[in-house]
N, C-alpha and C. Protein backbone atom coordinates (compact mmCIF):
# COMPACT_ATOMS: atom_id res chain seq x y z
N UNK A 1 -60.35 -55.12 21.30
CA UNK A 1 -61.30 -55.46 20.29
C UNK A 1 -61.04 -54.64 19.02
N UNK A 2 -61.37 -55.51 18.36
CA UNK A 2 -61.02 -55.08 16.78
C UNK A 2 -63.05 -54.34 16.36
N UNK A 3 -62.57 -53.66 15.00
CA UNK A 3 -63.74 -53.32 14.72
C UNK A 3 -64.67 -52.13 15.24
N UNK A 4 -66.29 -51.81 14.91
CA UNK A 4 -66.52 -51.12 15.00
C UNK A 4 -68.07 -51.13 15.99
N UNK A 5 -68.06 -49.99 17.50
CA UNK A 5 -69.54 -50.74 17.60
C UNK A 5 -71.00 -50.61 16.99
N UNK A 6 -71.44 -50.76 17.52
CA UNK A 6 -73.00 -50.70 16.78
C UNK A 6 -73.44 -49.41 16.55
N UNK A 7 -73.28 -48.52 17.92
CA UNK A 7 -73.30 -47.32 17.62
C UNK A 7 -72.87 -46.21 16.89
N UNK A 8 -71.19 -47.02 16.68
CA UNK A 8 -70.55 -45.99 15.71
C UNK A 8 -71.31 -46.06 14.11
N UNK A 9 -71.72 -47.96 13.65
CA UNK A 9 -71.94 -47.87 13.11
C UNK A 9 -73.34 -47.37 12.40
N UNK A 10 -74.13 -47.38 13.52
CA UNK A 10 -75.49 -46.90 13.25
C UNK A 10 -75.58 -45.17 12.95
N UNK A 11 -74.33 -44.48 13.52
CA UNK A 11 -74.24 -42.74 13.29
C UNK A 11 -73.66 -42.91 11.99
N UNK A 12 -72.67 -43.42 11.50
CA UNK A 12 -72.10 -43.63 10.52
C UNK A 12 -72.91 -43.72 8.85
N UNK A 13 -73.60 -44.28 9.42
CA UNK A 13 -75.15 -44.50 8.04
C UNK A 13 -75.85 -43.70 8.24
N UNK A 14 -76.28 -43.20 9.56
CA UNK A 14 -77.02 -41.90 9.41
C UNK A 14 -76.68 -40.93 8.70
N UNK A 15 -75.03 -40.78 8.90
CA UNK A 15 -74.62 -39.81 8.41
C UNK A 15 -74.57 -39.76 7.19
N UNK A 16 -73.97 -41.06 6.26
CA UNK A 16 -74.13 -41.15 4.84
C UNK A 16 -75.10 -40.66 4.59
N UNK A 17 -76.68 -41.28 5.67
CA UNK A 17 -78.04 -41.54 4.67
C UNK A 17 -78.25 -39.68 4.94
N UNK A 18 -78.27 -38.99 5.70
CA UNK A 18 -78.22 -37.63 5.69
C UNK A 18 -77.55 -36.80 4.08
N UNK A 19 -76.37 -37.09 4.01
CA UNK A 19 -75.39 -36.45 2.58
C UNK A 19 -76.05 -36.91 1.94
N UNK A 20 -76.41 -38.43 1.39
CA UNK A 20 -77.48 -38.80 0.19
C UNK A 20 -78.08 -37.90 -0.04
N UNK A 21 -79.17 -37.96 0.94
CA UNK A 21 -80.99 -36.86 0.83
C UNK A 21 -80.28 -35.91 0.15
N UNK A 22 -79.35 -35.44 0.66
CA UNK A 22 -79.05 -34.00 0.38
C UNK A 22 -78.44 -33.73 -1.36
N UNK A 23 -77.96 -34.37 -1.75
CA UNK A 23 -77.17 -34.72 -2.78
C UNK A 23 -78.10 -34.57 -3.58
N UNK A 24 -79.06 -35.85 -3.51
CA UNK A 24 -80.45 -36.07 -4.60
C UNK A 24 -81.31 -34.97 -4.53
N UNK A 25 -81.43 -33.89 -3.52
CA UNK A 25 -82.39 -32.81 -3.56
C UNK A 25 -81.68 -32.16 -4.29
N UNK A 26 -80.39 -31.74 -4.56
CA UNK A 26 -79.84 -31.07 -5.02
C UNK A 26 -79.73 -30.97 -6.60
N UNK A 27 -79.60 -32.61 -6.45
CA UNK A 27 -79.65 -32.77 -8.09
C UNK A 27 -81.36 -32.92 -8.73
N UNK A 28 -82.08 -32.92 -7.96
CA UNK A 28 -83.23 -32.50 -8.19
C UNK A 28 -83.58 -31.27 -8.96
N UNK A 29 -83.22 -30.34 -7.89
CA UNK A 29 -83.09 -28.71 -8.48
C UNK A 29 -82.36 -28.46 -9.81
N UNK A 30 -81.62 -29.17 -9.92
CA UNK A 30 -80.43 -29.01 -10.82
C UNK A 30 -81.38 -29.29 -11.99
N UNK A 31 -81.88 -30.70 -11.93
CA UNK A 31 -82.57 -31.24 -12.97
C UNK A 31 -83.84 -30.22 -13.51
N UNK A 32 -84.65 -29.91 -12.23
CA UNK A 32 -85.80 -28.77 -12.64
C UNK A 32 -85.29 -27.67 -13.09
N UNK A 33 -84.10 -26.94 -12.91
CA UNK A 33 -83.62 -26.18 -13.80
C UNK A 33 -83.19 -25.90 -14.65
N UNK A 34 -82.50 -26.97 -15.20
CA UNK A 34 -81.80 -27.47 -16.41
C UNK A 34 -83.40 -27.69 -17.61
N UNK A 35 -84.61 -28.28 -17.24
CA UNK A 35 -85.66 -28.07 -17.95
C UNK A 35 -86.27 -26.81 -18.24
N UNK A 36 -86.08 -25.67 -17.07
CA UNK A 36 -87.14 -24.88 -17.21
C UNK A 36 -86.27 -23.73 -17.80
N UNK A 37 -84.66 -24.09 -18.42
CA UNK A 37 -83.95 -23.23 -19.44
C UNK A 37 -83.77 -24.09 -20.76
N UNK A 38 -83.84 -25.18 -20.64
CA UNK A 38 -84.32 -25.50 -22.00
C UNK A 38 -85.64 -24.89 -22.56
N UNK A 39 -86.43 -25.78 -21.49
CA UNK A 39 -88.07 -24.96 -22.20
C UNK A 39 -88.19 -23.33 -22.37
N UNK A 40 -87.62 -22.75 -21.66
CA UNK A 40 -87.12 -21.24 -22.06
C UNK A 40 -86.87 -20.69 -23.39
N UNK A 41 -85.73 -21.41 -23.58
CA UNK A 41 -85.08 -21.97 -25.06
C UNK A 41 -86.01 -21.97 -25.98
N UNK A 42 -85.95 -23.13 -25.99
CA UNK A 42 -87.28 -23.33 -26.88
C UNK A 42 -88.51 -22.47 -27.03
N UNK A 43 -89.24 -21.39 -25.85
CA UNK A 43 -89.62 -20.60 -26.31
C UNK A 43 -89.21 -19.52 -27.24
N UNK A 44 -88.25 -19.36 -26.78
CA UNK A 44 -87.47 -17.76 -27.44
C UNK A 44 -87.29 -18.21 -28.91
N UNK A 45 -86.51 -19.19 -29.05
CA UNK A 45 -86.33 -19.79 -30.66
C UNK A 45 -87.68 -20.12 -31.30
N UNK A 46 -88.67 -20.73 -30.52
CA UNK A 46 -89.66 -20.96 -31.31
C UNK A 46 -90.54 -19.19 -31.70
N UNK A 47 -90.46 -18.36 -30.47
CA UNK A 47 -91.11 -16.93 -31.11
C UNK A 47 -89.80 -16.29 -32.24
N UNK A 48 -88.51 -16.70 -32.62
CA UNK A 48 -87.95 -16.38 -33.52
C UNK A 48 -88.81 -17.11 -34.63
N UNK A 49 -89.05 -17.89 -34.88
CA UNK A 49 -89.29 -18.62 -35.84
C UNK A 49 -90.97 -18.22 -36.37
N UNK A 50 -91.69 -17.75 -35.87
CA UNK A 50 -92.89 -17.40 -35.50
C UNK A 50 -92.45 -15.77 -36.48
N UNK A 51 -91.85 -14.91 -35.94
CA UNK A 51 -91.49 -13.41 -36.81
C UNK A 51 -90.95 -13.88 -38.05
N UNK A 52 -89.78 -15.33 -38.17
CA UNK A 52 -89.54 -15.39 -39.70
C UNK A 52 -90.62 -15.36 -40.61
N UNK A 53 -91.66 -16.48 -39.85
CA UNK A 53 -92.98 -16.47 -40.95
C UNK A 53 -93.57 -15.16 -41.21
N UNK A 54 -93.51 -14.84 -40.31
CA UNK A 54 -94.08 -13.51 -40.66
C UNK A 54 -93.93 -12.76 -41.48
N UNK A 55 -92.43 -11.92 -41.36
CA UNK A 55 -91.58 -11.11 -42.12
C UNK A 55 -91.38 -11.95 -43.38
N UNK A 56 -91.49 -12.89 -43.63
CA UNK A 56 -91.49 -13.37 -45.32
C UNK A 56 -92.40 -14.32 -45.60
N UNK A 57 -93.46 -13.63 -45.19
CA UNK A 57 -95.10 -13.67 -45.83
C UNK A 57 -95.46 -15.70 -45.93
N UNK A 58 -94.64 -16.53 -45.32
CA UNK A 58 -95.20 -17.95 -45.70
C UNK A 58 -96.35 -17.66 -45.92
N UNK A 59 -96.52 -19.11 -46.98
CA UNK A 59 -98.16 -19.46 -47.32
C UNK A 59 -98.32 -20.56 -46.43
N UNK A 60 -99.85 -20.43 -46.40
CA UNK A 60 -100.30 -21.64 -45.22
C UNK A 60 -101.54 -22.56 -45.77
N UNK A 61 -101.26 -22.99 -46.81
CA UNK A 61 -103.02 -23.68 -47.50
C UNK A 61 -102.71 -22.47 -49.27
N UNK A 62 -101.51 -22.38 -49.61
CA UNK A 62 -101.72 -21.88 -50.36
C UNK A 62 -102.05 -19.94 -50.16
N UNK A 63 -102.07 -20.01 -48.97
CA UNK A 63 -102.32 -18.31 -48.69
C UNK A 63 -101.50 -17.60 -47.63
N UNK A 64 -101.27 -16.56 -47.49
CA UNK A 64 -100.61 -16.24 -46.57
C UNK A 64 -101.24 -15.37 -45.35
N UNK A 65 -101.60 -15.90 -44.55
CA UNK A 65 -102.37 -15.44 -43.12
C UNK A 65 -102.11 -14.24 -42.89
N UNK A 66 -102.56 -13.63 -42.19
CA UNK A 66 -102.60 -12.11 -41.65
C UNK A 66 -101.60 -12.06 -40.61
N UNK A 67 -101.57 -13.18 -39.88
CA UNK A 67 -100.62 -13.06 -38.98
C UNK A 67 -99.97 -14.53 -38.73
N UNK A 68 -98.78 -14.94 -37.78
CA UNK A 68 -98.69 -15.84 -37.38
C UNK A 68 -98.35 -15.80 -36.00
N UNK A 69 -98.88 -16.70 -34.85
CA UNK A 69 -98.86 -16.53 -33.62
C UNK A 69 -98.56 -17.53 -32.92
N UNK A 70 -98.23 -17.40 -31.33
CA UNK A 70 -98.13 -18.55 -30.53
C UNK A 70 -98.59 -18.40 -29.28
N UNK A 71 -99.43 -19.04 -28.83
CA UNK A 71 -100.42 -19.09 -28.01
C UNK A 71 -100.16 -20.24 -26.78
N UNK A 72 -101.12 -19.74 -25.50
CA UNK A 72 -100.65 -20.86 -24.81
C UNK A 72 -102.60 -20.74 -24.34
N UNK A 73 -102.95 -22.13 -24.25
CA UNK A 73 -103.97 -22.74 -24.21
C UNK A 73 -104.60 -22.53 -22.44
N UNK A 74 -105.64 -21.75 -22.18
CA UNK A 74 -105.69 -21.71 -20.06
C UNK A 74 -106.23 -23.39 -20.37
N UNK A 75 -106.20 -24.11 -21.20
CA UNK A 75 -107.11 -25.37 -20.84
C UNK A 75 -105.91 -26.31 -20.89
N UNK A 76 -104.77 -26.25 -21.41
CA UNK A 76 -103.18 -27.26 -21.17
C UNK A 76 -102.01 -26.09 -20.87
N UNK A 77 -101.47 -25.87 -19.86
CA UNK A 77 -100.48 -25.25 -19.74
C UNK A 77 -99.42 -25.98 -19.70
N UNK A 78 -99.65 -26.94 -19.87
CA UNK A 78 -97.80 -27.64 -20.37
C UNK A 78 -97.55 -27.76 -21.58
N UNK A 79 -98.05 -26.79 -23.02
CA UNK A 79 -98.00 -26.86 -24.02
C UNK A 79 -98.46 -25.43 -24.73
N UNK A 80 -97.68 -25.11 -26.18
CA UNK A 80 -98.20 -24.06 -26.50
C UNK A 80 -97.84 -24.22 -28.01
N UNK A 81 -98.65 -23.80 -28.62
CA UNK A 81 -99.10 -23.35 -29.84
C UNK A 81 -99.07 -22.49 -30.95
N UNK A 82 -98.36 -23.40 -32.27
CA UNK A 82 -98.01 -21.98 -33.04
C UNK A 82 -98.91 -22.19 -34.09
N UNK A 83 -99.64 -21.16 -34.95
CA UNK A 83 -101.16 -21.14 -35.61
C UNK A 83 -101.04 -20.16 -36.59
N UNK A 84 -101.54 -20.32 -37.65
CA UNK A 84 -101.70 -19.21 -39.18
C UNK A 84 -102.74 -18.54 -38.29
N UNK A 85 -102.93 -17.24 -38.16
CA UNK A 85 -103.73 -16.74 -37.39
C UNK A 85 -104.28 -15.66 -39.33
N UNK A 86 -105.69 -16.60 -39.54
CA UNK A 86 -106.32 -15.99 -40.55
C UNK A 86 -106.74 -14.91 -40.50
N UNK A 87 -107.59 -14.47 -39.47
CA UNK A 87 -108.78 -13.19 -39.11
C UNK A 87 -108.12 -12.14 -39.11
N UNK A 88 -106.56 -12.14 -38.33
CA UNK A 88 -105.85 -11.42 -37.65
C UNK A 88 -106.49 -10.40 -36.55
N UNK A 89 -106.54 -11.20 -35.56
CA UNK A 89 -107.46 -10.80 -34.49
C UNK A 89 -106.33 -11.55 -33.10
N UNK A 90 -105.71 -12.06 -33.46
CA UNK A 90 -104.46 -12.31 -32.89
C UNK A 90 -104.60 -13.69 -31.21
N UNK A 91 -105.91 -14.06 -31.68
CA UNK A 91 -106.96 -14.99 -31.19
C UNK A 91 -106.59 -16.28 -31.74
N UNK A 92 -106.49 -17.39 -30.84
CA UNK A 92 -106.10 -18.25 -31.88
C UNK A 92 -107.55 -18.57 -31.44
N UNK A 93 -108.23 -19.56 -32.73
CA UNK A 93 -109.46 -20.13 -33.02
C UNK A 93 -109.49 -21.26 -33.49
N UNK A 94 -110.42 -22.30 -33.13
CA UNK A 94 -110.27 -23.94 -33.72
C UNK A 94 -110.43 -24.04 -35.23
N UNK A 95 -110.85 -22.87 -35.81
CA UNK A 95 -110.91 -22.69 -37.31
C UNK A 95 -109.55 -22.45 -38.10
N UNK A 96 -108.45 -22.08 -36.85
CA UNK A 96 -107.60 -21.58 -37.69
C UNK A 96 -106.25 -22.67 -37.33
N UNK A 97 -105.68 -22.85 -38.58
CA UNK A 97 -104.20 -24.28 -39.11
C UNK A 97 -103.48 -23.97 -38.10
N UNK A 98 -103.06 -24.91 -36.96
CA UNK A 98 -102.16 -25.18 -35.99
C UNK A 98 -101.47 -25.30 -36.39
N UNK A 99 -99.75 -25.37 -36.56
CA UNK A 99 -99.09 -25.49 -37.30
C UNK A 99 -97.91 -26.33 -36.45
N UNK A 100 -97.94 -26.30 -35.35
CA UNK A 100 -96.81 -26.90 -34.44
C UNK A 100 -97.45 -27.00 -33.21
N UNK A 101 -97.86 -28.07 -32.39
CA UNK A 101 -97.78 -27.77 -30.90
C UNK A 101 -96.43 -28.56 -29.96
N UNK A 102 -96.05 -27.78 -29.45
CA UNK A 102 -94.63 -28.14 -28.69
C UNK A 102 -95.44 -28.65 -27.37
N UNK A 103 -95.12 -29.92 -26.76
CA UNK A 103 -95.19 -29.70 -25.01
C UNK A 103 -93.87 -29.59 -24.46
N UNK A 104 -94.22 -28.86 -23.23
CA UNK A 104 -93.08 -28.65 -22.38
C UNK A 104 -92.61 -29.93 -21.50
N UNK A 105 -90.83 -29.54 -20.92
CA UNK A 105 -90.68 -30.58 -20.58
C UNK A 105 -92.11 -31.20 -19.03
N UNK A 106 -91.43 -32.75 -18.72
CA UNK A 106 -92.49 -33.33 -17.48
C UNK A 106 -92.50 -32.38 -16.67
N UNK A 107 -93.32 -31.93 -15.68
CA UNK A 107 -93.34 -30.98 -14.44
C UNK A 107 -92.99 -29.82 -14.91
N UNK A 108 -93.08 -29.12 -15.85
CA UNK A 108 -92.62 -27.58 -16.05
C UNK A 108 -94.69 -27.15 -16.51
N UNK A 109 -94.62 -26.28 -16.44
CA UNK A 109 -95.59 -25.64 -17.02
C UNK A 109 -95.88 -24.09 -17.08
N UNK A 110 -96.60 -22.94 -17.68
CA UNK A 110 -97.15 -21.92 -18.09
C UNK A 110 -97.44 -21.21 -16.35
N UNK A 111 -96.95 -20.04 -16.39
CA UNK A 111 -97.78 -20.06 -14.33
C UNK A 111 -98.21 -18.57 -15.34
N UNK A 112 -98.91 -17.74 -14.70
CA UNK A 112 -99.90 -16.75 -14.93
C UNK A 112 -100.27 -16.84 -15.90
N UNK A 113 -101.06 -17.35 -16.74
CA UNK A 113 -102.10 -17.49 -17.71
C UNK A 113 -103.05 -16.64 -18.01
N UNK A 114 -103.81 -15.58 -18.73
CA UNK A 114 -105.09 -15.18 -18.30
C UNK A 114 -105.99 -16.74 -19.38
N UNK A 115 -107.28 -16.12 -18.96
CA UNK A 115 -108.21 -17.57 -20.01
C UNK A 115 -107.98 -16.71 -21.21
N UNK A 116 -107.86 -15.61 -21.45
CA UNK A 116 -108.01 -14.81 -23.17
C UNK A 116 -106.88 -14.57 -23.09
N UNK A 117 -106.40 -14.21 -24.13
CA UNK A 117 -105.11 -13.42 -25.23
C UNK A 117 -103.75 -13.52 -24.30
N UNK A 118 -103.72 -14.77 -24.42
CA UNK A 118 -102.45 -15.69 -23.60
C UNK A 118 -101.53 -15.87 -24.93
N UNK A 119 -100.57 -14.71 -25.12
CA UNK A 119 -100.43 -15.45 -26.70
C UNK A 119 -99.40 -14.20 -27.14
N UNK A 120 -98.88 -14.16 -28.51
CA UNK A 120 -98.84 -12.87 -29.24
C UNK A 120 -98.19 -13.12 -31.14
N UNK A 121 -98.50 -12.56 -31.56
CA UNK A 121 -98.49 -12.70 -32.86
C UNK A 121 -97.68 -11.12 -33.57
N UNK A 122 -97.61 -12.04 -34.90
CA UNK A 122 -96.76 -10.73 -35.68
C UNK A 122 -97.49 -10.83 -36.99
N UNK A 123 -97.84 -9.72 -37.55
CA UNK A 123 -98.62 -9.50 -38.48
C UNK A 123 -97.32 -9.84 -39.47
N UNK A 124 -98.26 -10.34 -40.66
CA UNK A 124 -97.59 -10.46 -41.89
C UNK A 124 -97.67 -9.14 -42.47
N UNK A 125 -96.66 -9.39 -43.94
CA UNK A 125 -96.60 -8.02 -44.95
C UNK A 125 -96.06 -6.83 -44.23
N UNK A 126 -95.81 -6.67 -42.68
CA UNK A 126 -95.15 -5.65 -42.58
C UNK A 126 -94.36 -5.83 -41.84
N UNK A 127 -92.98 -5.25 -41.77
CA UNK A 127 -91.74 -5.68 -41.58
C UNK A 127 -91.73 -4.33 -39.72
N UNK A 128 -92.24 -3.52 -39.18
CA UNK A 128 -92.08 -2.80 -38.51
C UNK A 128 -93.23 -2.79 -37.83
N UNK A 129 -93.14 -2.80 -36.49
CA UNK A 129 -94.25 -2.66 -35.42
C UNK A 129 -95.38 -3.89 -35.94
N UNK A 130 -94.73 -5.06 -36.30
CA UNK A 130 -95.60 -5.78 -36.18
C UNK A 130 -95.97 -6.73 -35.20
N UNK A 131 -95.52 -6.39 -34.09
CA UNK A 131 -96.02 -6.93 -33.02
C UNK A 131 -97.08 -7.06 -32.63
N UNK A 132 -98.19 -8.12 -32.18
CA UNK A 132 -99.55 -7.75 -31.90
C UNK A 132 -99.65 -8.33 -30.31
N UNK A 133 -100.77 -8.15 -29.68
CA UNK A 133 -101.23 -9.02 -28.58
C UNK A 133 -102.74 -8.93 -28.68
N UNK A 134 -103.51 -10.12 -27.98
CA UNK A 134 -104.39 -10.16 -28.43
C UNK A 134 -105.40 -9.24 -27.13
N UNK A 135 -106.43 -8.34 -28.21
CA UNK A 135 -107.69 -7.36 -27.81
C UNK A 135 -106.89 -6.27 -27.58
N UNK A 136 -105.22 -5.99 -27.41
CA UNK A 136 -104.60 -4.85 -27.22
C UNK A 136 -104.01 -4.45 -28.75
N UNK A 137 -103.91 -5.08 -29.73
CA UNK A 137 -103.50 -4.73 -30.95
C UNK A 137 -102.13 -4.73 -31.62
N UNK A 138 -101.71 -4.36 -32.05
CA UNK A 138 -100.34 -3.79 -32.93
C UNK A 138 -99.56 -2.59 -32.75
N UNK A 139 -98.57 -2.62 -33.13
CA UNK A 139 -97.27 -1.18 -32.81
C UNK A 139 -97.88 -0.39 -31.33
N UNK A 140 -97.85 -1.15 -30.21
CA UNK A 140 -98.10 -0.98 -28.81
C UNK A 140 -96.58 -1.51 -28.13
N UNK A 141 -96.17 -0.18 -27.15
CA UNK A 141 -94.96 -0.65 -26.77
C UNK A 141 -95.20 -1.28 -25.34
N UNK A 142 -94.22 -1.41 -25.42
CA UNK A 142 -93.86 -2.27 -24.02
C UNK A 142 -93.12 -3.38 -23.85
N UNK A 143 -93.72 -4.26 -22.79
CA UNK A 143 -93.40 -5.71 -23.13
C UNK A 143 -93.98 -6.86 -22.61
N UNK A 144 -94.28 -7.82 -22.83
CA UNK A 144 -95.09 -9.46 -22.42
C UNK A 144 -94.29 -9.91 -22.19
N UNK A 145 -94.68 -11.14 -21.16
CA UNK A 145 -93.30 -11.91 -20.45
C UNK A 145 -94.68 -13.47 -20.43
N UNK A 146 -94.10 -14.85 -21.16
CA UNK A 146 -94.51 -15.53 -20.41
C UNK A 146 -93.57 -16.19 -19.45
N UNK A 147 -94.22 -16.79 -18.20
CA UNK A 147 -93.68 -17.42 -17.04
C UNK A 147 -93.70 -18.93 -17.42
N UNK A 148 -92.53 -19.51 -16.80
CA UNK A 148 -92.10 -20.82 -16.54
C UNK A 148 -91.89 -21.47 -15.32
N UNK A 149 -93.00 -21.99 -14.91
CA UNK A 149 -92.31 -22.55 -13.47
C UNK A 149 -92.47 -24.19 -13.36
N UNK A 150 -91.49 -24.88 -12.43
CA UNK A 150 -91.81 -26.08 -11.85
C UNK A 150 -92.56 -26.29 -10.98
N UNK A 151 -93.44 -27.47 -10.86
CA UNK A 151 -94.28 -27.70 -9.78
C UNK A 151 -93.41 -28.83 -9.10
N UNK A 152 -91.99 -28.53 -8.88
CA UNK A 152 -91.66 -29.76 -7.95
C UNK A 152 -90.28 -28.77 -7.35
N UNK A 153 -89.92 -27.74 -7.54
CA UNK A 153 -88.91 -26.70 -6.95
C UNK A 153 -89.22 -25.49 -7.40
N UNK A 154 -88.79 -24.57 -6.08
CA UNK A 154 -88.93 -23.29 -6.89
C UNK A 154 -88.82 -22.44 -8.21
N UNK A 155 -87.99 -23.20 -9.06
CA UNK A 155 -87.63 -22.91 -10.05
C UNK A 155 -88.49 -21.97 -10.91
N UNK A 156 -88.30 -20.86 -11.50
CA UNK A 156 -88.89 -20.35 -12.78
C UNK A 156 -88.37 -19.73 -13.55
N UNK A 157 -88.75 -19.06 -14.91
CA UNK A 157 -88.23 -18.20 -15.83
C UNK A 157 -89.22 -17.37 -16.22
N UNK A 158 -88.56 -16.37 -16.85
CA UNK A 158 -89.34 -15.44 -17.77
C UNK A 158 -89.07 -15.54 -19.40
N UNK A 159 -89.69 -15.74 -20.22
CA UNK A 159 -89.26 -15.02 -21.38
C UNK A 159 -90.20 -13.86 -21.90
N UNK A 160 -88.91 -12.58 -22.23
CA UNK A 160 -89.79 -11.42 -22.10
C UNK A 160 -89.63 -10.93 -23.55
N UNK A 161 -90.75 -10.76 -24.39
CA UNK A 161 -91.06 -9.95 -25.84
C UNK A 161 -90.85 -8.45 -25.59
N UNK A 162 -90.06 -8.01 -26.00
CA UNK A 162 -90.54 -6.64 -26.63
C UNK A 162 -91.00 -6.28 -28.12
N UNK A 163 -92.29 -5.48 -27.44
CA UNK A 163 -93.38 -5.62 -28.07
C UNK A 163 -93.27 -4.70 -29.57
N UNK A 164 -92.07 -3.93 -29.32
CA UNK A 164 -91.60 -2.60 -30.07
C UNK A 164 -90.69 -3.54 -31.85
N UNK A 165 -90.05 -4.39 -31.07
CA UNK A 165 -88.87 -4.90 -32.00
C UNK A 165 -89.23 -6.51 -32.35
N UNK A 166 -90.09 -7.05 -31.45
CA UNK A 166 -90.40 -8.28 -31.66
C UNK A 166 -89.32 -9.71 -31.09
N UNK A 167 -88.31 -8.92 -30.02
CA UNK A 167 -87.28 -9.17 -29.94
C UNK A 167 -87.51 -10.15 -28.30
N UNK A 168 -87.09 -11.51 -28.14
CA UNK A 168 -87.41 -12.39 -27.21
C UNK A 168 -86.00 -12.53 -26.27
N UNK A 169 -86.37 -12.55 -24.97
CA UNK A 169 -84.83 -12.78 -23.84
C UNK A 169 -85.26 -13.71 -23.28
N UNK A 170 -84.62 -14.19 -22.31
CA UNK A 170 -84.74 -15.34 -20.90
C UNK A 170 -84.26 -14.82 -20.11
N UNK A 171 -84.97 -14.60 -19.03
CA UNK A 171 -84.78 -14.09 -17.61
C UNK A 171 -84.75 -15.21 -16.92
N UNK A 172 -83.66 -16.26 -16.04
CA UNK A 172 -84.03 -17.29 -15.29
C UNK A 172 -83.82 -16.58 -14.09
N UNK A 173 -85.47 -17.10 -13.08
CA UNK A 173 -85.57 -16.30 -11.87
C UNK A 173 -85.39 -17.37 -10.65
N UNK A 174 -84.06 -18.14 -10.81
CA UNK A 174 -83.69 -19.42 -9.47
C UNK A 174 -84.58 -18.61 -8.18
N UNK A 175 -83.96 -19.47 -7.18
CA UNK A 175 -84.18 -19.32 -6.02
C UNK A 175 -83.30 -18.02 -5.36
């Protein structure tokens, strides 16, 4: 007899359909990671862009804010927020000019949040220790990290401020 029997062929597809699963989980991960270093990205460049305003005083309505900041919202964590921060209280407030809201990519979002001073800002007019965070203040060292994770693989990141230089990294923390 020519051919193949039933059984061979029924292990045979198992076996394919086994490598598939495996393949597509894989490229799964791949995919959730490949987002949650873009969105990384995009943080770090967007808090660059956040100190330019700063350090050369933009006007915002004709004035130039006390500070400019970027915030992440405990009420949407798949999105965050860059704001003329008027008061300079380093708070963002519905009173004060949003100026950009970015969302993150599908399934990525914000993981440790507090509900307050989720955020950090750089004072205008001064070029040194203008780092702020919010209810902790200005020229305070250290450093803030927000988190990036997927809700569909382990996947996460850090991007970490130092608070001294104003200076943003990416820490990707795979599996």
């Amino acid at each position: 007899m020519k051919g193949f029997s039933l059984i061979e062929l029924i292990v045979s597809i198992a076996i394919m359909s086994t490598i598939t699963t495996m393949g597509i989980l894989v490229f799964i991960n791949l995919s959730e990671e490949k987002k949650i270093k873009n969105d990384s990205q995009l943080l770090v460049t967007k808090l660059s862009e956040v100190k330019v305003k700063a350090y050369s005083n933009q006007k915002v309505n004709d004035q130039v804010p006390k500070a400019f900041g970027l915030a992440v919202e405990s009420t949407n964590l798949r999105q965050f927020i860059i704001y003329a921060d008027e008061n300079g209280d380093c708070l963002h407030a519905a009173s004060e000019t949003v100026l950009e809201t970015i969302e993150l990519s599908e399934r990525i979002y914000f993981g440790s949040v507090p509900a307050i001073g989720s955020g950090i800002c750089f004072e205008t007019e001064k070029n040194i220790n203008n780092v702020c965070r919010p209810i902790l203040g200005c020229g305070i060292a250290g450093t803030y990290s927000f988190y990036l994770v997927s809700d569909k693989s382990s996947e996460q990141s850090r991007v970490e401020i130092d608070l001294s230089s104003g200076i943003a990294k990416m820490h990707f923390l795979g599996e």
